[in-house]
Every structure is written in C-alpha cells, then in structure tokens.
Protein backbone atom coordinates (compact mmCIF):
# COMPACT_ATOMS: atom_id res chain seq x y z
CA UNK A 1 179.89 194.30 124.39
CA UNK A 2 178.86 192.35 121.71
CA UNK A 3 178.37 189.06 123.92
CA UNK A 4 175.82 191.37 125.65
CA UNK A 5 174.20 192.54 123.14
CA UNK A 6 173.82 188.52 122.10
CA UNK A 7 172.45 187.55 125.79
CA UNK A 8 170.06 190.73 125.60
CA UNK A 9 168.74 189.25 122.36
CA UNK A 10 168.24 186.28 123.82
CA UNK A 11 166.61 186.80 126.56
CA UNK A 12 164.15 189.38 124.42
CA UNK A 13 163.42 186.23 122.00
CA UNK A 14 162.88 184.32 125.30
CA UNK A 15 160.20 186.36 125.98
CA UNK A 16 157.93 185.31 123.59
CA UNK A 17 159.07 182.32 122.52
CA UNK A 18 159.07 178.73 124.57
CA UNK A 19 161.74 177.38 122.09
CA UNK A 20 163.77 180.06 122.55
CA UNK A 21 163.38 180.20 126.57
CA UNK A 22 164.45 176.26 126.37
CA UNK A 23 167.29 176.08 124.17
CA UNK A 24 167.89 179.51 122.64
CA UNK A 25 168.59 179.80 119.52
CA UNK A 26 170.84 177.03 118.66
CA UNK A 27 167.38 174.90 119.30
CA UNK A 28 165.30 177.42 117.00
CA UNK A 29 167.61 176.69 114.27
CA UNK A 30 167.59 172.88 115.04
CA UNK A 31 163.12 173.19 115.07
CA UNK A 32 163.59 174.97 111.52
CA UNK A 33 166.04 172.06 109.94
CA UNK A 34 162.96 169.56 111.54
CA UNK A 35 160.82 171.04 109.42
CA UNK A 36 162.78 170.94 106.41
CA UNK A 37 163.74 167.46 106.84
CA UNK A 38 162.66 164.89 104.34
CA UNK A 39 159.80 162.72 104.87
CA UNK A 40 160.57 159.62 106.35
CA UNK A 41 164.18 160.75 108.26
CA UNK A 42 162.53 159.75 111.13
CA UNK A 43 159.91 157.06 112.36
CA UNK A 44 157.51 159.82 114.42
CA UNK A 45 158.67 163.35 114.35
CA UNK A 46 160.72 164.75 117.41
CA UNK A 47 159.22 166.00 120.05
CA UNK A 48 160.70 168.92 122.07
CA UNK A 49 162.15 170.66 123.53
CA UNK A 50 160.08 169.28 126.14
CA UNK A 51 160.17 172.97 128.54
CA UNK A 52 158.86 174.40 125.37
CA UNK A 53 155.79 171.62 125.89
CA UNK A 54 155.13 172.36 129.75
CA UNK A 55 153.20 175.02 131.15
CA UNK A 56 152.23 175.82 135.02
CA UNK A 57 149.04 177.24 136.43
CA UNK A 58 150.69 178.20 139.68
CA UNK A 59 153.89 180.13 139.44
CA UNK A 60 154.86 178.86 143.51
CA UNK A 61 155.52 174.92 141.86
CA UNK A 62 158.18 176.09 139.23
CA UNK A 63 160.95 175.23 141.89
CA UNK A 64 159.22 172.01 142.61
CA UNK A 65 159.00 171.05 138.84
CA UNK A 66 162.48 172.17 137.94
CA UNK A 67 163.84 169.95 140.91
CA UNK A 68 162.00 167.13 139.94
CA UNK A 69 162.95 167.59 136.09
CA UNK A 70 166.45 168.74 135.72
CA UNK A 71 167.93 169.83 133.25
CA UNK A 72 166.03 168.13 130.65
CA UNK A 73 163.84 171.35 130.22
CA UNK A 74 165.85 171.69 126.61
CA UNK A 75 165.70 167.69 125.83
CA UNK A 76 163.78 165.78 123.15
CA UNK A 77 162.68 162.49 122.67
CA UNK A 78 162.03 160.31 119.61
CA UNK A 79 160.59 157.10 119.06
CA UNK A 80 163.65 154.92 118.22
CA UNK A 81 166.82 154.65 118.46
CA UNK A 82 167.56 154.99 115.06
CA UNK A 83 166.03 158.34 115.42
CA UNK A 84 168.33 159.37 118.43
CA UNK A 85 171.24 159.24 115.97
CA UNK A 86 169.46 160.82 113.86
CA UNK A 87 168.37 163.93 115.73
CA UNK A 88 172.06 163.95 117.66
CA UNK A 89 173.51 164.61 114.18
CA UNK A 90 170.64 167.21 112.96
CA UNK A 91 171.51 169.09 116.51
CA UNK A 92 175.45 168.56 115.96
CA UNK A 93 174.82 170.65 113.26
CA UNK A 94 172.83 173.46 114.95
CA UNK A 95 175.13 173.75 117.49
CA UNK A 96 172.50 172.71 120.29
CA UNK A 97 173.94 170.81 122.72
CA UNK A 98 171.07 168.66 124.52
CA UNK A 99 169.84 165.28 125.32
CA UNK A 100 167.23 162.70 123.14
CA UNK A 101 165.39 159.99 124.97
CA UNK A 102 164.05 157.27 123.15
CA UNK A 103 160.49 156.59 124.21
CA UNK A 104 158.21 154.36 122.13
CA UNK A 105 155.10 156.85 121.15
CA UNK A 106 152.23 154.53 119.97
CA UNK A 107 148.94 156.58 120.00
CA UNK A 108 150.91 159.34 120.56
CA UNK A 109 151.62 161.44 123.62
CA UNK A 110 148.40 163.92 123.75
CA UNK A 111 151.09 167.04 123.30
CA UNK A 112 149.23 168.28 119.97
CA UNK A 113 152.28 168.83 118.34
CA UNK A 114 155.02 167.47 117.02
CA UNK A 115 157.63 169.60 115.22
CA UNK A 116 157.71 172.37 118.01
C-alpha cells in the first residue's frame, strides 16, 4: 500500500512538473542540490534532464521521438569531463540513477535555461 501511495504521488507530481515526469523525484532533489551548489563546481551549469527540455506540437510523433531518443529522456549533459564526475557524484547522492554526456557548450545551446 504504501509503494502505491508513492507511485500515485508520483505520477500526480508528474503532472505538472517536466522534472518530475523525467526523473521523478530522485532528479527534483538532484535540480534543488544544483542550485545550491557553490559557484564555480562546475565549468557551465548542467543541463537537464533533457525530456524536461523537449516539447512536441503533435502528440502522433511521441513514438517516433522516443524511438529515436531512448532512454536518455532523464539524462544530462555538461560541458567537461571534469563536470561529469562531478554531477555523477551530486546524483549518487540523490539517488538518481541517469546518464551525463559531455558536450562542449560554447555560445550555449539556445535551451534558455540552465539549472532546470
């Protein structure tokens, strides 16, 4: 009972959240220790999780984009490698089990956000 009163919460949050949808709420709690983090722990901010980032104008591609994208709806990516370690420890810690891509971000990536 209590496991589905956890899923039922979940899926409420899910709702009306993107972050929540894409990661749950090990990934909200992982967003909130972003935010607290100390200037300069990493080289650009994190971006992700990259589902929360996407949005579709026509409902009948959502098969074709989650083929085509995986399972990296609840990924993030960060400019260095240095910041992969980084961000695998900070998520360690949140219990949020996902992957980080490196990808270089000069001029940045037109997403409008950064922290989630």
């Amino acid at each position: 009972l209590e496991n589905l009163e956890h899923d039922k919460h979940d899926l409420e949050a899910a709702r009306t959240n993107a972050t929540a949808r894409f990661g749950g709420q090990p990934a909200i709690a992982l967003l909130r220790a972003l935010r607290g983090a100390p200037p300069g722990m990493f080289d650009r901010p994190p971006v992700g999780p990259i589902g929360a980032l996407l949005g579709l104008t026509d409902t009948r591609w959502s098969t074709a984009v989650e083929a085509a994208v995986g399972r990296t709806f609840d990924a993030f990516m960060v400019h260095t490698r240095r910041d992969v370690g980084t961000l695998r420890q900070m998520a360690r810690a949140a219990n949020y089990r996902m992957q980080v891509r490196a990808c270089r971000m000069s001029g940045g990536l037109g997403l409008g956000r950064g922290w989630g």
